[in-house]
PDB file of N, CA and C in Angstrom:
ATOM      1  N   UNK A   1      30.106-154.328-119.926  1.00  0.00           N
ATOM      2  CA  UNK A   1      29.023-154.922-119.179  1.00  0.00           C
ATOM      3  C   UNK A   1      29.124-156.444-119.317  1.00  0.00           C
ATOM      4  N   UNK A   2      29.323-157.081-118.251  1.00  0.00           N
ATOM      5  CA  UNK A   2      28.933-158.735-118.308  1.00  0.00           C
ATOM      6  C   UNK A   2      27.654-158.957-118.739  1.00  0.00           C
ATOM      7  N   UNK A   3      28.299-160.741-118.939  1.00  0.00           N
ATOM      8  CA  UNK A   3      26.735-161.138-119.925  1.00  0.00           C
ATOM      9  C   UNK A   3      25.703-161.364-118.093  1.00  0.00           C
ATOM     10  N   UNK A   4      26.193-161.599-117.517  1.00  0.00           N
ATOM     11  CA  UNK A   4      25.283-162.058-116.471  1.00  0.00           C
ATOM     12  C   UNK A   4      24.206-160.427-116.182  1.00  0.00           C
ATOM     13  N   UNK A   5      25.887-159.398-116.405  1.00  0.00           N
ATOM     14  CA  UNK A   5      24.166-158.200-116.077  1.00  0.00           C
ATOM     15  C   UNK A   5      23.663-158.042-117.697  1.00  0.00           C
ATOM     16  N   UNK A   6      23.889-157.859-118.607  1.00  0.00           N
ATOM     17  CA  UNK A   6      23.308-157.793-119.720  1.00  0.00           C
ATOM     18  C   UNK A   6      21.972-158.634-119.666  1.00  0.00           C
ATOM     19  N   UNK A   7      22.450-159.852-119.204  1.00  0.00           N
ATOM     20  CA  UNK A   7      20.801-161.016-119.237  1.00  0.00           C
ATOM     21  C   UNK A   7      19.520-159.863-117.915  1.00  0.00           C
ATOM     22  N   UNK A   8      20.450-159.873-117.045  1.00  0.00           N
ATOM     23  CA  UNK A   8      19.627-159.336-115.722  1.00  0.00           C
ATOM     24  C   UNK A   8      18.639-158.089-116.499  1.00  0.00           C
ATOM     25  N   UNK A   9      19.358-156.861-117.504  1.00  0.00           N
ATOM     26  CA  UNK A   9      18.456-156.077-118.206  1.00  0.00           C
ATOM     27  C   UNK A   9      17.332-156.520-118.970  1.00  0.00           C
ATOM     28  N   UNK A  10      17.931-157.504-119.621  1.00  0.00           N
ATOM     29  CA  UNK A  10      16.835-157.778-120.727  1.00  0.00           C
ATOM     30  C   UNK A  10      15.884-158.553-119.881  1.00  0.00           C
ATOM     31  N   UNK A  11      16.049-159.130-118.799  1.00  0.00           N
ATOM     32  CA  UNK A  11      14.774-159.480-118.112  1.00  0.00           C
ATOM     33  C   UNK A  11      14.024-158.906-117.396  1.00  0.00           C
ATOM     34  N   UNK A  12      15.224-157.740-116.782  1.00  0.00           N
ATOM     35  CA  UNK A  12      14.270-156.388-115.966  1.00  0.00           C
ATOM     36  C   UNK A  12      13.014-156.235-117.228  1.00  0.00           C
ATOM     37  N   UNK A  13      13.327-155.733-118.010  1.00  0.00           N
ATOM     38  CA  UNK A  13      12.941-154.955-119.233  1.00  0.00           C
ATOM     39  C   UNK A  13      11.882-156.190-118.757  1.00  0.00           C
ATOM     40  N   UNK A  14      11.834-157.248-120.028  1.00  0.00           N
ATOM     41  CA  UNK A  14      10.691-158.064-119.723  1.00  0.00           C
ATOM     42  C   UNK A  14       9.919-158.120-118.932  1.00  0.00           C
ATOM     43  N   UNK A  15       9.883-157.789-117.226  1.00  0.00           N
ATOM     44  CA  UNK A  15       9.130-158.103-116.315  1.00  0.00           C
ATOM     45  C   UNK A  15       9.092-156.682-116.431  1.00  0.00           C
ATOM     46  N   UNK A  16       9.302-155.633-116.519  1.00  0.00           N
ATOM     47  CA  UNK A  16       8.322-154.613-116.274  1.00  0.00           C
ATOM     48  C   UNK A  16       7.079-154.898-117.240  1.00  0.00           C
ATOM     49  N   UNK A  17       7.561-154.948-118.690  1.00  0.00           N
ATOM     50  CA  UNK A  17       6.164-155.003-119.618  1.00  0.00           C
ATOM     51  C   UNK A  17       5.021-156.116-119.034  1.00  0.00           C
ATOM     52  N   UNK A  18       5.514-157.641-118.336  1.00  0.00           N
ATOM     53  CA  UNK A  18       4.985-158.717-118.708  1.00  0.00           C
ATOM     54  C   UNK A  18       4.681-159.201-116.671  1.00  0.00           C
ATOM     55  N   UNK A  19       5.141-158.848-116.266  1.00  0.00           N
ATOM     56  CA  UNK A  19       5.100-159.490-114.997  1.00  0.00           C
ATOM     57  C   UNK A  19       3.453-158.978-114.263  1.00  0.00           C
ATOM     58  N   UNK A  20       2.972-157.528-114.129  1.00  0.00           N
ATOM     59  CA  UNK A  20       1.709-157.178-113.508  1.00  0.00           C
ATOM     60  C   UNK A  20       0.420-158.162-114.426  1.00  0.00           C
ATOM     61  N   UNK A  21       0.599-158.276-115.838  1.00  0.00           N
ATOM     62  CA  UNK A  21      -0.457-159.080-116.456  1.00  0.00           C
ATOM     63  C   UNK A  21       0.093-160.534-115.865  1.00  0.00           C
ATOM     64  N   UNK A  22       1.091-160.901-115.778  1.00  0.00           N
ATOM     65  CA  UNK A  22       1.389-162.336-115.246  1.00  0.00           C
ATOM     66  C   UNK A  22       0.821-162.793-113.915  1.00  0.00           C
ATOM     67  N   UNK A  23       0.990-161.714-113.150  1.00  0.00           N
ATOM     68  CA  UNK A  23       0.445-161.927-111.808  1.00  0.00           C
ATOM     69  C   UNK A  23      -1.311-161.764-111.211  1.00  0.00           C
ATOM     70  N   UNK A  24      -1.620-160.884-112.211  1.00  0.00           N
ATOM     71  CA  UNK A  24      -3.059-160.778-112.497  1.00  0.00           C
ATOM     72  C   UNK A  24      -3.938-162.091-113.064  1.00  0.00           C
ATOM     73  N   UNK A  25      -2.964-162.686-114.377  1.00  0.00           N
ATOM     74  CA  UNK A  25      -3.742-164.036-114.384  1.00  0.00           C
ATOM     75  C   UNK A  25      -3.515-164.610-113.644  1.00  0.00           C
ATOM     76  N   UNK A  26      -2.981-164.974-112.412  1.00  0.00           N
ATOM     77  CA  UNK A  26      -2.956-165.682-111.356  1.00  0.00           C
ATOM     78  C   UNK A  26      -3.818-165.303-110.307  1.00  0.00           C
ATOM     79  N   UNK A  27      -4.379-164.342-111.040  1.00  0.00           N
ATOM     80  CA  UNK A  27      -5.326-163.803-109.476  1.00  0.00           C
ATOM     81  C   UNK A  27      -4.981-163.740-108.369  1.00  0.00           C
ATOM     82  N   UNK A  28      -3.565-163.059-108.571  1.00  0.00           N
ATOM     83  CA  UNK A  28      -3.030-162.877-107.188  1.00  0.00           C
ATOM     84  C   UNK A  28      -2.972-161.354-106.586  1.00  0.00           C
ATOM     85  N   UNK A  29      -3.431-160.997-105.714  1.00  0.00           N
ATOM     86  CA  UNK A  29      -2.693-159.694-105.296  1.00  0.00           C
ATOM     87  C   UNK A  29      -1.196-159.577-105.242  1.00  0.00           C
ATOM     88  N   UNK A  30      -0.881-158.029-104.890  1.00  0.00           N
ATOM     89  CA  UNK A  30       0.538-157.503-104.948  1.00  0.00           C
ATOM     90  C   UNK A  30       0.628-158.063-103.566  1.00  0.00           C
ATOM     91  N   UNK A  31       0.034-158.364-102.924  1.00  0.00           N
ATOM     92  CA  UNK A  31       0.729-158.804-101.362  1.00  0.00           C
ATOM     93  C   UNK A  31       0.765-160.047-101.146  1.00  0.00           C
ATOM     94  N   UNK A  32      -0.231-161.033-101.852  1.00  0.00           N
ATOM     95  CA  UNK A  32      -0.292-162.054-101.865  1.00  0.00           C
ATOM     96  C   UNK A  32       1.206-162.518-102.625  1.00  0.00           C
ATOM     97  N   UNK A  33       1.168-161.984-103.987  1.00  0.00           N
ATOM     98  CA  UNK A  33       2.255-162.508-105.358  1.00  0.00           C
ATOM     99  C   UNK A  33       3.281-162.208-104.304  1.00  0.00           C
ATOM    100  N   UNK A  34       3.647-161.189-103.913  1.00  0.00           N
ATOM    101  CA  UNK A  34       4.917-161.063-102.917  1.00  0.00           C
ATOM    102  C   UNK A  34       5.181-161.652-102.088  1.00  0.00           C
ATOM    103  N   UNK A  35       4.411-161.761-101.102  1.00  0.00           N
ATOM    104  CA  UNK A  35       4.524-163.040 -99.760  1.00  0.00           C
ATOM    105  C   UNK A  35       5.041-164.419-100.375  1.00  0.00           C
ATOM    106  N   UNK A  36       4.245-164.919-101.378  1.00  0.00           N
ATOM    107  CA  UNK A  36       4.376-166.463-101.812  1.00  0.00           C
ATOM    108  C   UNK A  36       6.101-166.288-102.793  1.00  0.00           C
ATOM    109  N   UNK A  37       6.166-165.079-103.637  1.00  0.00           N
ATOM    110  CA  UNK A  37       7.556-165.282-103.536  1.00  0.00           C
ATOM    111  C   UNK A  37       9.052-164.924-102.963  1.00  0.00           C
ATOM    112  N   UNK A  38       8.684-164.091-102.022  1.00  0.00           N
ATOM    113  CA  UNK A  38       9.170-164.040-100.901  1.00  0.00           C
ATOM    114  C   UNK A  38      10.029-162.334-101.167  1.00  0.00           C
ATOM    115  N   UNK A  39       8.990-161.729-101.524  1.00  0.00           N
ATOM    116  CA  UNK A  39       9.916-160.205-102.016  1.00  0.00           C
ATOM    117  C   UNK A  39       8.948-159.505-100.748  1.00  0.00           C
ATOM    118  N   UNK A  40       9.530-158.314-100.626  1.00  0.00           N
ATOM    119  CA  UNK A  40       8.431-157.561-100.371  1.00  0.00           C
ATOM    120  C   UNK A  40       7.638-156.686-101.988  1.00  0.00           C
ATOM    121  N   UNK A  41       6.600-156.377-101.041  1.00  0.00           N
ATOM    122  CA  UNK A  41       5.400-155.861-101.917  1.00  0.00           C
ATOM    123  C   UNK A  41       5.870-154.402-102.793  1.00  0.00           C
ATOM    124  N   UNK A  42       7.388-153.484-101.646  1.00  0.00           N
ATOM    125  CA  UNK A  42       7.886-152.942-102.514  1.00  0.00           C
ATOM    126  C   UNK A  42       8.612-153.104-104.103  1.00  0.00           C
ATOM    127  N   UNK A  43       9.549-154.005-103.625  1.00  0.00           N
ATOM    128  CA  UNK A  43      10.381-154.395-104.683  1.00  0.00           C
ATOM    129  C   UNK A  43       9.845-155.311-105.899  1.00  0.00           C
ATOM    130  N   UNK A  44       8.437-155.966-105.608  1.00  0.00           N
ATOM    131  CA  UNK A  44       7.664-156.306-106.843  1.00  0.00           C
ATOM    132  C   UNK A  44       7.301-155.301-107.540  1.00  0.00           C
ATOM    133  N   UNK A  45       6.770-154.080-106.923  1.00  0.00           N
ATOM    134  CA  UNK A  45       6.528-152.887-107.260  1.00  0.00           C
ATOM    135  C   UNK A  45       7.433-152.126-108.438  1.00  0.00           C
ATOM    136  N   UNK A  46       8.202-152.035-107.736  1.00  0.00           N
ATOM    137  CA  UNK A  46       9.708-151.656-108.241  1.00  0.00           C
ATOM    138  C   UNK A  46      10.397-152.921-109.676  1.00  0.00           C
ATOM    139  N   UNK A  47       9.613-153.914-109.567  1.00  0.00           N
ATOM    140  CA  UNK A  47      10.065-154.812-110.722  1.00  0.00           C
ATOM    141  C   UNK A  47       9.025-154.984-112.043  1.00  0.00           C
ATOM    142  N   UNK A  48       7.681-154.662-111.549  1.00  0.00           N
ATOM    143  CA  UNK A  48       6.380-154.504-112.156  1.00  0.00           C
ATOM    144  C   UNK A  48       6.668-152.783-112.910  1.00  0.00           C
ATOM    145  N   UNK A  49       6.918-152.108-112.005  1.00  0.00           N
ATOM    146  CA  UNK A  49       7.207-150.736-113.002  1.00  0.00           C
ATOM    147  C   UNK A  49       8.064-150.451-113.398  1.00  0.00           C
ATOM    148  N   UNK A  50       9.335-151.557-113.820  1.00  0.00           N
ATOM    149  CA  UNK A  50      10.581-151.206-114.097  1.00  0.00           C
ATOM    150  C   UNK A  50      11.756-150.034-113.621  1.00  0.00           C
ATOM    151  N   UNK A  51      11.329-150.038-112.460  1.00  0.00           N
ATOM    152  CA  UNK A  51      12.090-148.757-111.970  1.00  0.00           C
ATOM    153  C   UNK A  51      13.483-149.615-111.488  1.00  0.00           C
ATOM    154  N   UNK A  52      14.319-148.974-110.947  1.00  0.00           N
ATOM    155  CA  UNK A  52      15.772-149.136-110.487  1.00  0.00           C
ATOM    156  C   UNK A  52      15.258-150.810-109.000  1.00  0.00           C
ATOM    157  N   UNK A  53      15.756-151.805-109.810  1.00  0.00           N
ATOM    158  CA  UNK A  53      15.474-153.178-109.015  1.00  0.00           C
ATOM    159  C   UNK A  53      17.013-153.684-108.325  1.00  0.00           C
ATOM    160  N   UNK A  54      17.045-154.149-107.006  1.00  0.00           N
ATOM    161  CA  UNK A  54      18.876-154.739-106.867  1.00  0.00           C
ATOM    162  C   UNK A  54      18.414-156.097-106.663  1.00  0.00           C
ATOM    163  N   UNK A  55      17.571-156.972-107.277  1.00  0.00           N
ATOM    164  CA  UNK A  55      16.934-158.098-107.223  1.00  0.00           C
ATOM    165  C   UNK A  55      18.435-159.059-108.044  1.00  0.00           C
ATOM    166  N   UNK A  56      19.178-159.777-107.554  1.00  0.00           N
ATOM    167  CA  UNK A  56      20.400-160.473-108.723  1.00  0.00           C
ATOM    168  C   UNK A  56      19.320-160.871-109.834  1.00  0.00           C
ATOM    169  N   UNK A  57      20.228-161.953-110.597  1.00  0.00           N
ATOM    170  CA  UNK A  57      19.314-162.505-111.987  1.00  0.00           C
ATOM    171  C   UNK A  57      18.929-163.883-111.314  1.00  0.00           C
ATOM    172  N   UNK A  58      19.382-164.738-110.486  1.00  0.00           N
ATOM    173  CA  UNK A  58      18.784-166.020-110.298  1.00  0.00           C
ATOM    174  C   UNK A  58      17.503-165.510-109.420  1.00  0.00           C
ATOM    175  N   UNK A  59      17.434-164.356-108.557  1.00  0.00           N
ATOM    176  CA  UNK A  59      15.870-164.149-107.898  1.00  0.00           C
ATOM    177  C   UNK A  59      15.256-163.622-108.523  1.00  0.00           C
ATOM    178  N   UNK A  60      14.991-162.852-109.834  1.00  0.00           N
ATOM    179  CA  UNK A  60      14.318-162.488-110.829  1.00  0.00           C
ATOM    180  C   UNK A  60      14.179-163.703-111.751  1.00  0.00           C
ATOM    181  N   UNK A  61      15.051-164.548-112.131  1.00  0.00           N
ATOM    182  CA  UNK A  61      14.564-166.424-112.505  1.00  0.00           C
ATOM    183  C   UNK A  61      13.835-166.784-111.730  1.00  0.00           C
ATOM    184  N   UNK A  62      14.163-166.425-110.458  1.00  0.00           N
ATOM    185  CA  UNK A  62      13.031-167.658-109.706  1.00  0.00           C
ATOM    186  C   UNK A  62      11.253-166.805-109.979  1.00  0.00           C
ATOM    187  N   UNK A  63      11.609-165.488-110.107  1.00  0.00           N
ATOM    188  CA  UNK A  63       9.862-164.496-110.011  1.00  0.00           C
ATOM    189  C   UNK A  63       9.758-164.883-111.447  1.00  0.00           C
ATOM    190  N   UNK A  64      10.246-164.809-112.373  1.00  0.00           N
ATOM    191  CA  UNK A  64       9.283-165.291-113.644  1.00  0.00           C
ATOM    192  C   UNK A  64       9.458-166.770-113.231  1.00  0.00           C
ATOM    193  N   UNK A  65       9.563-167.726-113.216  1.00  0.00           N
ATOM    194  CA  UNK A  65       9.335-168.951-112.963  1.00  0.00           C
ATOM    195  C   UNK A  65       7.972-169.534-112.310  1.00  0.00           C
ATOM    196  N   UNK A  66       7.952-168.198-110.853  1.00  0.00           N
ATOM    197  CA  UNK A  66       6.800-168.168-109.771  1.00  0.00           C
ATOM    198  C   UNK A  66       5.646-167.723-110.912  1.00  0.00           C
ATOM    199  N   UNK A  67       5.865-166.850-111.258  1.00  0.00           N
ATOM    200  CA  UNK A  67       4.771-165.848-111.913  1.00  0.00           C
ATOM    201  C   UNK A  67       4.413-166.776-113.494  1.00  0.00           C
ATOM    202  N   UNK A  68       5.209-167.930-114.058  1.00  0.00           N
ATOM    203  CA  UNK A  68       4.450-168.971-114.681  1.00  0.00           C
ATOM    204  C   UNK A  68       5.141-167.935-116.440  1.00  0.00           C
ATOM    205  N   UNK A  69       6.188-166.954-115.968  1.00  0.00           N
ATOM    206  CA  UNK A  69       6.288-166.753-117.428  1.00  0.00           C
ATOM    207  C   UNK A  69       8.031-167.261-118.090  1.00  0.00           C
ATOM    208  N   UNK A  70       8.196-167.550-118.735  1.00  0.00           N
ATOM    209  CA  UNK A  70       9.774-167.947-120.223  1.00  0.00           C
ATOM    210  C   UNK A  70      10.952-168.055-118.672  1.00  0.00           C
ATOM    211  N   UNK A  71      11.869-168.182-119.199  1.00  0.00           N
ATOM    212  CA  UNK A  71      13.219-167.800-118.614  1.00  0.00           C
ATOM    213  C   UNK A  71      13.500-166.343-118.913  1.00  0.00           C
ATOM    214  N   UNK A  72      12.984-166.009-120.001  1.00  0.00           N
ATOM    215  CA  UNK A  72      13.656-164.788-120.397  1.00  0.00           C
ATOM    216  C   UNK A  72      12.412-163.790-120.067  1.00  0.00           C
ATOM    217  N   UNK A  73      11.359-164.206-119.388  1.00  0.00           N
ATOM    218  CA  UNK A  73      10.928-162.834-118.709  1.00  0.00           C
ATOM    219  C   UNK A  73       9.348-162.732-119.741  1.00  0.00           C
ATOM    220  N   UNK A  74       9.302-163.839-120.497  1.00  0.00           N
ATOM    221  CA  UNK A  74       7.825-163.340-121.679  1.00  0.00           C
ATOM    222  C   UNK A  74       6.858-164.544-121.275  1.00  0.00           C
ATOM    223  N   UNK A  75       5.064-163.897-121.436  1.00  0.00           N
ATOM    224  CA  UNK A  75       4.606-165.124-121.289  1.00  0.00           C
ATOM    225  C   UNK A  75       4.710-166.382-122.060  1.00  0.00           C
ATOM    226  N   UNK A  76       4.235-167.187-121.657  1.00  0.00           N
ATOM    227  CA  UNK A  76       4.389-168.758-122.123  1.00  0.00           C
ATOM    228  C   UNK A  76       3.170-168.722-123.806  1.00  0.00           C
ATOM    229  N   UNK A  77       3.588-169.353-124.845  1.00  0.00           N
ATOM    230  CA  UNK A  77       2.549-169.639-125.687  1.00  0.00           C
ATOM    231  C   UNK A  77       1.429-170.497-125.080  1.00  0.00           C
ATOM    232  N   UNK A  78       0.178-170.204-125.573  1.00  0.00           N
ATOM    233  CA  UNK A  78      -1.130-171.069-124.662  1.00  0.00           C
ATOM    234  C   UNK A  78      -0.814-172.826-125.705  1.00  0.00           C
ATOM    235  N   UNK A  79      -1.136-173.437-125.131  1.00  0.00           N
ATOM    236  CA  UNK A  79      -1.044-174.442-126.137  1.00  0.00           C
ATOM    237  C   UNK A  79      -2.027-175.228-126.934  1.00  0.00           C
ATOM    238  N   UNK A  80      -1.515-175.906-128.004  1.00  0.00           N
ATOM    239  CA  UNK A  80      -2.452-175.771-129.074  1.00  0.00           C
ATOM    240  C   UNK A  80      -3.798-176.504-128.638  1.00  0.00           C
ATOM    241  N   UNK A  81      -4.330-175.753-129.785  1.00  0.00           N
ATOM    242  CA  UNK A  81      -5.940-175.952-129.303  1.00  0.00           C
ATOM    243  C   UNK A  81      -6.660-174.766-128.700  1.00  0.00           C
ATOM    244  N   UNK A  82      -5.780-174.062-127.452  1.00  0.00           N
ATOM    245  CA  UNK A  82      -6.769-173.153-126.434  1.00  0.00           C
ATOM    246  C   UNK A  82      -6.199-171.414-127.055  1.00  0.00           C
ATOM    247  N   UNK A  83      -5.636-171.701-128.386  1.00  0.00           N
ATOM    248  CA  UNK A  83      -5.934-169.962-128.525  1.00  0.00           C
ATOM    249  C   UNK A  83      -6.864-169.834-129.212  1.00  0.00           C
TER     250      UNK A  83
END
Protein backbone atom coordinates (compact mmCIF):
# COMPACT_ATOMS: atom_id res chain seq x y z
CA UNK A 1 0.00 0.00 0.00
CA UNK A 2 1.38 3.57 -0.79
CA UNK A 3 1.88 6.16 1.72
CA UNK A 4 -0.47 8.48 -0.28
CA UNK A 5 -3.36 5.71 0.18
CA UNK A 6 -2.27 4.76 3.66
CA UNK A 7 -2.67 8.74 4.61
CA UNK A 8 -6.14 8.71 2.49
CA UNK A 9 -7.29 5.72 5.30
CA UNK A 10 -6.27 7.21 8.23
CA UNK A 11 -8.21 10.25 7.24
CA UNK A 12 -11.21 8.34 5.90
CA UNK A 13 -11.15 6.80 9.38
CA UNK A 14 -10.92 10.32 10.98
CA UNK A 15 -13.76 11.91 9.11
CA UNK A 16 -16.07 9.23 9.67
CA UNK A 17 -15.65 9.60 13.63
CA UNK A 18 -15.10 13.56 13.44
CA UNK A 19 -16.56 15.16 10.33
CA UNK A 20 -20.84 14.98 11.17
CA UNK A 21 -19.87 16.77 14.75
CA UNK A 22 -17.60 19.13 12.58
CA UNK A 23 -20.24 20.08 10.35
CA UNK A 24 -22.89 20.38 12.98
CA UNK A 25 -20.77 23.00 14.80
CA UNK A 26 -20.98 24.89 11.82
CA UNK A 27 -24.54 24.76 11.74
CA UNK A 28 -24.59 23.59 8.57
CA UNK A 29 -26.91 21.18 6.95
CA UNK A 30 -25.93 18.01 4.87
CA UNK A 31 -27.01 20.01 1.80
CA UNK A 32 -25.85 23.12 2.68
CA UNK A 33 -22.04 21.52 4.03
CA UNK A 34 -22.17 19.79 0.55
CA UNK A 35 -23.10 22.50 -1.86
CA UNK A 36 -20.44 24.99 -0.23
CA UNK A 37 -17.92 22.17 -0.63
CA UNK A 38 -18.77 21.11 -3.66
CA UNK A 39 -19.58 17.17 -3.05
CA UNK A 40 -22.78 15.94 -3.44
CA UNK A 41 -24.93 15.33 -0.36
CA UNK A 42 -24.34 11.60 -1.21
CA UNK A 43 -20.76 11.23 -0.95
CA UNK A 44 -20.58 13.47 2.32
CA UNK A 45 -22.85 10.87 3.44
CA UNK A 46 -20.74 8.20 2.43
CA UNK A 47 -17.64 10.14 4.13
CA UNK A 48 -19.61 11.05 7.45
CA UNK A 49 -20.47 7.20 7.79
CA UNK A 50 -17.32 5.90 6.70
CA UNK A 51 -18.59 3.70 4.19
CA UNK A 52 -16.60 2.86 0.83
CA UNK A 53 -15.57 6.88 -0.34
CA UNK A 54 -13.54 7.37 -4.12
CA UNK A 55 -13.04 11.01 -2.82
CA UNK A 56 -8.67 11.21 -3.69
CA UNK A 57 -6.73 12.57 -0.48
CA UNK A 58 -6.22 16.29 -1.67
CA UNK A 59 -10.43 16.53 -1.87
CA UNK A 60 -10.81 14.97 1.48
CA UNK A 61 -7.82 17.84 2.56
CA UNK A 62 -9.72 20.29 1.13
CA UNK A 63 -13.34 18.81 3.33
CA UNK A 64 -11.47 18.78 6.59
CA UNK A 65 -9.97 22.12 5.88
CA UNK A 66 -13.78 23.35 4.78
CA UNK A 67 -15.23 21.63 7.78
CA UNK A 68 -12.47 23.74 10.11
CA UNK A 69 -10.86 20.32 11.36
CA UNK A 70 -6.40 19.15 11.56
CA UNK A 71 -4.90 17.99 8.26
CA UNK A 72 -5.17 14.72 9.56
CA UNK A 73 -8.91 14.62 9.84
CA UNK A 74 -9.28 15.59 14.04
CA UNK A 75 -10.84 18.60 15.53
CA UNK A 76 -8.76 21.62 16.21
CA UNK A 77 -7.75 22.22 20.14
CA UNK A 78 -10.14 25.29 21.40
CA UNK A 79 -7.64 27.79 22.43
CA UNK A 80 -6.44 28.76 25.59
CA UNK A 81 -8.65 30.33 27.79
CA UNK A 82 -12.11 29.01 26.04
CA UNK A 83 -12.03 25.34 27.37
Amino acid sequence: MSSFEQQRQILLSNLAAHAAPARRRLCLSLADASRLAGLTPELLTAVERGAGCTLCLGSLQHLTAFLGLTGCGLPRPKPAGMQ
